[in-house]
C-alpha atoms as a PDB file:
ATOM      1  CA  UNK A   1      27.846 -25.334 -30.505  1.00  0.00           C
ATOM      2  CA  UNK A   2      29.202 -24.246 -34.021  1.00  0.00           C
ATOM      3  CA  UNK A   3      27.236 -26.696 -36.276  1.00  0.00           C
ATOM      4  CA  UNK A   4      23.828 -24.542 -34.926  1.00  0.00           C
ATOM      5  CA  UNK A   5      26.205 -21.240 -36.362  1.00  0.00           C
ATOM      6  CA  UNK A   6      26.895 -23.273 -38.809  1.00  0.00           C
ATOM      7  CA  UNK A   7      23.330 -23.518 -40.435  1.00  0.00           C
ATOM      8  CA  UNK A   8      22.476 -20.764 -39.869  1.00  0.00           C
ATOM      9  CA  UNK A   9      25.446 -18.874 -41.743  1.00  0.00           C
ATOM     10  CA  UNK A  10      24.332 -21.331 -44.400  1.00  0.00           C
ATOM     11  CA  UNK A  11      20.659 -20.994 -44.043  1.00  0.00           C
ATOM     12  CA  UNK A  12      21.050 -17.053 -44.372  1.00  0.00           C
ATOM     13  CA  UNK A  13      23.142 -17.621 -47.322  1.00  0.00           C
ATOM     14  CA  UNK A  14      20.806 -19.295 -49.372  1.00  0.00           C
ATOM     15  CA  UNK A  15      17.848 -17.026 -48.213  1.00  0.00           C
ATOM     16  CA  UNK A  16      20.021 -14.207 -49.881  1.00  0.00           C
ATOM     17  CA  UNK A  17      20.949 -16.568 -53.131  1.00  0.00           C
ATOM     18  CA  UNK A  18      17.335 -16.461 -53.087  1.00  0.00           C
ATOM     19  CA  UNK A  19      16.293 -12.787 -52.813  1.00  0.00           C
ATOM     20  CA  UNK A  20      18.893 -12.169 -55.541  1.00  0.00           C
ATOM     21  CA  UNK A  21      17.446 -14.315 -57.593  1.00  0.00           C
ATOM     22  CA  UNK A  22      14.078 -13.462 -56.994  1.00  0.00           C
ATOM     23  CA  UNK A  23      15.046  -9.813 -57.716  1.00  0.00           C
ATOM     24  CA  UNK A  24      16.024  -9.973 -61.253  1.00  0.00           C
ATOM     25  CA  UNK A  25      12.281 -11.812 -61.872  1.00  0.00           C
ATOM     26  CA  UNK A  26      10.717  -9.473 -63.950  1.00  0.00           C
ATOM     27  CA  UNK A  27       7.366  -8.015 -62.520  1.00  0.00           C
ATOM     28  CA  UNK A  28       5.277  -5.342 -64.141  1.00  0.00           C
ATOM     29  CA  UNK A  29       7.644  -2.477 -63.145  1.00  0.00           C
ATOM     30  CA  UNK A  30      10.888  -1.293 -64.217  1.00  0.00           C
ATOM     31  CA  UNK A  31      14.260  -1.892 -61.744  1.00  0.00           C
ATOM     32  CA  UNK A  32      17.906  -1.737 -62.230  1.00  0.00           C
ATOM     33  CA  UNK A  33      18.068  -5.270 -61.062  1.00  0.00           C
ATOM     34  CA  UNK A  34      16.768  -6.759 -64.117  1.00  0.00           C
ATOM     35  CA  UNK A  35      19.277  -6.049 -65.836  1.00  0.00           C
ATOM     36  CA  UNK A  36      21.835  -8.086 -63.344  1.00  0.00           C
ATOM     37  CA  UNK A  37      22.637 -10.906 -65.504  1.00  0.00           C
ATOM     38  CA  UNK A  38      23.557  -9.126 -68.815  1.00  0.00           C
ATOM     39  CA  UNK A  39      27.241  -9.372 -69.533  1.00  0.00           C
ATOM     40  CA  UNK A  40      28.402  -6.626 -71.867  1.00  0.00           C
ATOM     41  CA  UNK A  41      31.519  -7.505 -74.388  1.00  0.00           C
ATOM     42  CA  UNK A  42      33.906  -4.559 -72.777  1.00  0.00           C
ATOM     43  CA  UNK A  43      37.835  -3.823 -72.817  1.00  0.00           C
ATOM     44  CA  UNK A  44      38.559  -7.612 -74.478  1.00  0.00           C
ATOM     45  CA  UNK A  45      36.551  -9.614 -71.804  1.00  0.00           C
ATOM     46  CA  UNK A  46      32.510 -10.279 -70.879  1.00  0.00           C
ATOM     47  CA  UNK A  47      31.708  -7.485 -67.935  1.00  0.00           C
ATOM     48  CA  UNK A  48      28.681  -7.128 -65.881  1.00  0.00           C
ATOM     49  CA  UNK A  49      26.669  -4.177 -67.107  1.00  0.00           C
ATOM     50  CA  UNK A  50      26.367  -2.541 -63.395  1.00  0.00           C
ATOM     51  CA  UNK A  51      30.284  -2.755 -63.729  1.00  0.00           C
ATOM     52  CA  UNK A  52      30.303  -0.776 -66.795  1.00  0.00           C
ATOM     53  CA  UNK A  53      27.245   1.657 -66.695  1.00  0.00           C
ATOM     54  CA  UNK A  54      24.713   3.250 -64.402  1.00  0.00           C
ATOM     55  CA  UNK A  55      21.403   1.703 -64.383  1.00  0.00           C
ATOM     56  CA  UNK A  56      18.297   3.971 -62.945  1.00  0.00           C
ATOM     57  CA  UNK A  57      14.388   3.823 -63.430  1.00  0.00           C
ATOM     58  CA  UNK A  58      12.995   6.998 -64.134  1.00  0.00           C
ATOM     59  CA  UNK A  59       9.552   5.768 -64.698  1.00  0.00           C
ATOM     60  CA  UNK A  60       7.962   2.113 -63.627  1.00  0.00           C
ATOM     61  CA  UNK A  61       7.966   1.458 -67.013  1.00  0.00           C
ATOM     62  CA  UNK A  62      11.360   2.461 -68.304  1.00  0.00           C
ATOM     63  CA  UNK A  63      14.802   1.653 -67.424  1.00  0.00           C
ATOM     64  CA  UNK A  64      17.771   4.290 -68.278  1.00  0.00           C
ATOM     65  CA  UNK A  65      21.740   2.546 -68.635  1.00  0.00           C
ATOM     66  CA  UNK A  66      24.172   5.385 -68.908  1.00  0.00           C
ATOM     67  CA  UNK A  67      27.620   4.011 -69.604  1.00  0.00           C
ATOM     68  CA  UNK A  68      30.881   5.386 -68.395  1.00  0.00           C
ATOM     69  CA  UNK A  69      32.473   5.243 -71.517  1.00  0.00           C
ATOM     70  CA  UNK A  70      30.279   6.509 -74.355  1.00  0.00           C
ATOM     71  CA  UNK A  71      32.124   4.260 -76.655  1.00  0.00           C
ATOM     72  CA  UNK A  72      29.845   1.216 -75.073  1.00  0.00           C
ATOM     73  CA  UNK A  73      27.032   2.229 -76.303  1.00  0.00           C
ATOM     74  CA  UNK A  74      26.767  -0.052 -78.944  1.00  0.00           C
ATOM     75  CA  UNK A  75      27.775  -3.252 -76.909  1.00  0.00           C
ATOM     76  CA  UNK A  76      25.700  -2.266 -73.894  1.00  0.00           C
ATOM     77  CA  UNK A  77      22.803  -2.160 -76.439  1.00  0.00           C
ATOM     78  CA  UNK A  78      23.734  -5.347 -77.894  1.00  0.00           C
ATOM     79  CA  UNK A  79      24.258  -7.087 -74.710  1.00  0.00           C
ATOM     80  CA  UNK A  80      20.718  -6.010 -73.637  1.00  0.00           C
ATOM     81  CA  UNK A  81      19.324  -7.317 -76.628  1.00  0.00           C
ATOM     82  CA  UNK A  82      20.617 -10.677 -76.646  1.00  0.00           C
ATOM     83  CA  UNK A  83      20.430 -11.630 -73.087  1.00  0.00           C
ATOM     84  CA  UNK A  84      17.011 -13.603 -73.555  1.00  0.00           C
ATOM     85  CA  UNK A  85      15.027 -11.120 -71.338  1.00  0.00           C
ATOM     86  CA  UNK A  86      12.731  -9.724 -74.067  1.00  0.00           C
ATOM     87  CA  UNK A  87      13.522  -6.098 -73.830  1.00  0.00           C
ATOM     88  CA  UNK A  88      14.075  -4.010 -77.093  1.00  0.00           C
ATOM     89  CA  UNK A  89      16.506  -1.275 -75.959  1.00  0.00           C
ATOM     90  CA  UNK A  90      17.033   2.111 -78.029  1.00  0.00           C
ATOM     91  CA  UNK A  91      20.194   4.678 -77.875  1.00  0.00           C
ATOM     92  CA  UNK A  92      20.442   8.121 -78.497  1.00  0.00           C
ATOM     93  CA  UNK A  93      24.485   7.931 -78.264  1.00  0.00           C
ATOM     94  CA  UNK A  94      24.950   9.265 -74.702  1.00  0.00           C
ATOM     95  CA  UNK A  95      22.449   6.537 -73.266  1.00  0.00           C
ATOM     96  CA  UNK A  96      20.123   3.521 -73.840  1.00  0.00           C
ATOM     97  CA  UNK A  97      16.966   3.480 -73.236  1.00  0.00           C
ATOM     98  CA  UNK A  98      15.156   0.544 -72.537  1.00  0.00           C
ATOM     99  CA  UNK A  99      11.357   0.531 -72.771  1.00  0.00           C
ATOM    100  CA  UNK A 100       9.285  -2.238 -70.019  1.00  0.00           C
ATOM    101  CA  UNK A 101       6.662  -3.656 -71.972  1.00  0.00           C
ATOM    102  CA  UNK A 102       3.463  -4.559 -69.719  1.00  0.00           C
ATOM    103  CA  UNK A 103       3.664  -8.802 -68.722  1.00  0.00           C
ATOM    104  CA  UNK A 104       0.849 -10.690 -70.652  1.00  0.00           C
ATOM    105  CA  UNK A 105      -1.201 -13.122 -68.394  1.00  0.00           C
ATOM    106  CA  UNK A 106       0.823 -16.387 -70.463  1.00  0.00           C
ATOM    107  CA  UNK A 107       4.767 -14.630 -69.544  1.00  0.00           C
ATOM    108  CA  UNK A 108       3.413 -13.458 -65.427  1.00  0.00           C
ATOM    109  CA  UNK A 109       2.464 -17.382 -65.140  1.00  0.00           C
ATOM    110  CA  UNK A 110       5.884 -18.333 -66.496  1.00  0.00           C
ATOM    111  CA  UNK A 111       7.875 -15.797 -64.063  1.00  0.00           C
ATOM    112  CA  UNK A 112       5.854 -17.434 -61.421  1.00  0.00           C
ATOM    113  CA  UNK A 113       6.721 -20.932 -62.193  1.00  0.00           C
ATOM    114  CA  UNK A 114      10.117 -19.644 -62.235  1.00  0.00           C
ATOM    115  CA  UNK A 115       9.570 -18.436 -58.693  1.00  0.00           C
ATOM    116  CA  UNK A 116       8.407 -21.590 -57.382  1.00  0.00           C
ATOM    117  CA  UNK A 117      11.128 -23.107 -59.172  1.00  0.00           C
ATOM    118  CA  UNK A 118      13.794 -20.655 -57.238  1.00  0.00           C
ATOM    119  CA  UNK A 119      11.682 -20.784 -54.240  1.00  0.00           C
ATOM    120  CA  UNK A 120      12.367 -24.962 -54.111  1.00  0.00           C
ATOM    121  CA  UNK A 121      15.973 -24.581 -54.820  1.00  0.00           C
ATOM    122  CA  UNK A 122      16.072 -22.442 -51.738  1.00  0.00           C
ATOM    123  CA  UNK A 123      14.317 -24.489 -49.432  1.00  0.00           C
ATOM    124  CA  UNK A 124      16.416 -27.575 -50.931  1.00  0.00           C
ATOM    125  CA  UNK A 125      19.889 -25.266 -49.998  1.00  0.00           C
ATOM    126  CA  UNK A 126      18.223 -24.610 -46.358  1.00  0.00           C
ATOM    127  CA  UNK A 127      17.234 -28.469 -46.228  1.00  0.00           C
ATOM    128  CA  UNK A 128      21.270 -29.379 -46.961  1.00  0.00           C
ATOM    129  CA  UNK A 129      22.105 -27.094 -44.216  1.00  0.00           C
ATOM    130  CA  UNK A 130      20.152 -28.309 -41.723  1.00  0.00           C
ATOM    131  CA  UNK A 131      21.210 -32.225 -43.212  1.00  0.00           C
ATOM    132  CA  UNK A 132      25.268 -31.187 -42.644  1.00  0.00           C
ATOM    133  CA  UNK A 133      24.436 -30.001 -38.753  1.00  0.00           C
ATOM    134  CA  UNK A 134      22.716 -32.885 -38.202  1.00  0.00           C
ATOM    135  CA  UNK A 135      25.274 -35.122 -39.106  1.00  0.00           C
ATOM    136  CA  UNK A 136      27.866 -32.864 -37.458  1.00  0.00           C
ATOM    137  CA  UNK A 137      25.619 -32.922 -33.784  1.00  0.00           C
ATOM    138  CA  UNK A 138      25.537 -37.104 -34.606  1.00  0.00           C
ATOM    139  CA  UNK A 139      29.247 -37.314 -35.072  1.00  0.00           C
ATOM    140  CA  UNK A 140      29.648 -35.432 -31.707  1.00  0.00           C
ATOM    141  CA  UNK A 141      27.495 -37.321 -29.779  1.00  0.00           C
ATOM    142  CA  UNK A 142      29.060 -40.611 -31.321  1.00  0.00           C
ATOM    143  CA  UNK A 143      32.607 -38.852 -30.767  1.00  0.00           C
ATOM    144  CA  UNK A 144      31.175 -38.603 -26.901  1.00  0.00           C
ATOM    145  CA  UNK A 145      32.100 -34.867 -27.753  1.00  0.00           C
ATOM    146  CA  UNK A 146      28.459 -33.823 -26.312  1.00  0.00           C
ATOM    147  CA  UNK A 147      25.812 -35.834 -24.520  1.00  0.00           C
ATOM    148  CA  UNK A 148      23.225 -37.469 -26.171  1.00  0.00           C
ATOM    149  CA  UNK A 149      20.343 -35.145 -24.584  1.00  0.00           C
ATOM    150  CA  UNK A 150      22.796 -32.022 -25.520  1.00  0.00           C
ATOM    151  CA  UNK A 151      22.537 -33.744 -28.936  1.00  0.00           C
ATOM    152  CA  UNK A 152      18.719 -34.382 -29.208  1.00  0.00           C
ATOM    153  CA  UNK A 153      18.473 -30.666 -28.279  1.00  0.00           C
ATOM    154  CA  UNK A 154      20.436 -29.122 -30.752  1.00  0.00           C
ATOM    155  CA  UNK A 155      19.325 -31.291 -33.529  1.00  0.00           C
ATOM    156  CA  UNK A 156      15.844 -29.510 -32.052  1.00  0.00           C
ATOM    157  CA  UNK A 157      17.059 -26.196 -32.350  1.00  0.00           C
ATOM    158  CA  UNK A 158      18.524 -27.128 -36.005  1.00  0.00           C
ATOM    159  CA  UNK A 159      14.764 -28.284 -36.672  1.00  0.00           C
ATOM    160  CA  UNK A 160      13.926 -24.593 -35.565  1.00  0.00           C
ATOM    161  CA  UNK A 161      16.021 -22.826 -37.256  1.00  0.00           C
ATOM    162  CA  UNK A 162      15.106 -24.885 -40.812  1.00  0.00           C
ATOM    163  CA  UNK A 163      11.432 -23.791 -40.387  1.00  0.00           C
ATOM    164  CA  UNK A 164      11.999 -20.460 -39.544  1.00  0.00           C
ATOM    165  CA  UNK A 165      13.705 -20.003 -42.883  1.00  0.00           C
ATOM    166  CA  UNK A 166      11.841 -22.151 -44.978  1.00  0.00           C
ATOM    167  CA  UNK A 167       8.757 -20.233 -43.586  1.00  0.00           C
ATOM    168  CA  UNK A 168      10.767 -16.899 -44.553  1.00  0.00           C
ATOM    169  CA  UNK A 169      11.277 -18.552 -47.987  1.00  0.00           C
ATOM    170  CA  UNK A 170       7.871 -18.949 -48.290  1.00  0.00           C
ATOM    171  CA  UNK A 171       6.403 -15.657 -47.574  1.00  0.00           C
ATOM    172  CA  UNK A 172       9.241 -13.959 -49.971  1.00  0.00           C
ATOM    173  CA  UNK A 173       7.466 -16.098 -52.270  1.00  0.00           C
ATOM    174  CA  UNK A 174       3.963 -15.276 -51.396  1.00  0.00           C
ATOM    175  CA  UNK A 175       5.005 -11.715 -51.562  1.00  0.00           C
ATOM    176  CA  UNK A 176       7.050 -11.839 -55.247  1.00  0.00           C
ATOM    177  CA  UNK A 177       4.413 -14.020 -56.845  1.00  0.00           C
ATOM    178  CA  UNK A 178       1.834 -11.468 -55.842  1.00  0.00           C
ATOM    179  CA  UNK A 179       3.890  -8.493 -57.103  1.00  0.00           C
ATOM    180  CA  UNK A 180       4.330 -10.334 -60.580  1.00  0.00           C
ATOM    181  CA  UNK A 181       0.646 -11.241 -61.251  1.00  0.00           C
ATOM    182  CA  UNK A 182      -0.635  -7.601 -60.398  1.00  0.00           C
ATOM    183  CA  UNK A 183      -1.457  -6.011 -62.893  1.00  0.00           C
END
């Protein structure tokens, strides 16, 4: 039956738009993926910084960006700055340094608001998946494509498959929201 594939492709696909997302959610340590979402002004057009320098954490409270062109310095420094994540980066012309200051109790209960916000859009994504297969299994059974037992079952199986992954949703959660509030 392809609408079962179906979901699940989509299902998986939304748990990853989900770990992504979940990844650049600052916790109390330094790593490369917080710096995802900062677009640096490059070569006459917004880049991603990854596409543009190396990021590495030499410490967990320090994160190193070492562009490829030492002429970026400035605008990878700049980009850092203004991208809204609160970091106060520092160059010594070959790279930038970009100090991790330690989460206060008021910004780890914000990040985990954000989580649950992320968490909700993932289970909503999962949730449309499983709403398309359904009405693909109903339009087969009304289509006399499959019977309507075949039907019943793979709409079970669909029902499954939704609360494996919104159960996997849920302990990424679990997990992230305990890795942000640690201090």
């Amino acid at each position: 039956m392809p609408s079962l594939k179906e979901a699940e492709s989509r299902m998986k696909e939304a748990l990853e738009a989900m770990r992504r997302e979940f990844a650049t959610v600052r916790t109390g340590k330094a790593t490369p993926a917080l710096l995802d979402t900062v677009r640096v002004d490059a070569y006459g057009s917004k880049m991603p910084l990854n596409q543009v320098a190396t990021v590495h954490a030499p410490e967990p409270s320090l994160l190193v960006v070492q562009p490829f062109d030492k002429t970026l310095i400035g605008e990878v420094e700049k980009a850092i700055l203004s991208a809204g994540l609160g970091l106060n980066p520092g160059s010594d012309g070959s790279v930038v340094r970009v100090p991790i200051p330690p989460l206060n109790e008021e910004r780890r209960k914000e990040y985990v608001r954000l989580l649950h916000k992320l968490a909700e859009e993932g289970r909503v994504s999962v949730r449309h998946a499983r709403q398309v297969a359904r009405d693909e299994l109903k339009q087969q059974v009304k289509d006399h494509d499959i019977s309507e037992d075949d039907g019943h079952r793979e709409t079970d199986k669909v029902q499954e498959l939704t609360d494996q992954f919104i159960a996997e949703i849920e302990k990424m959660l679990e997990h992230k929201e305990q890795e942000v509030m640690q201090v």
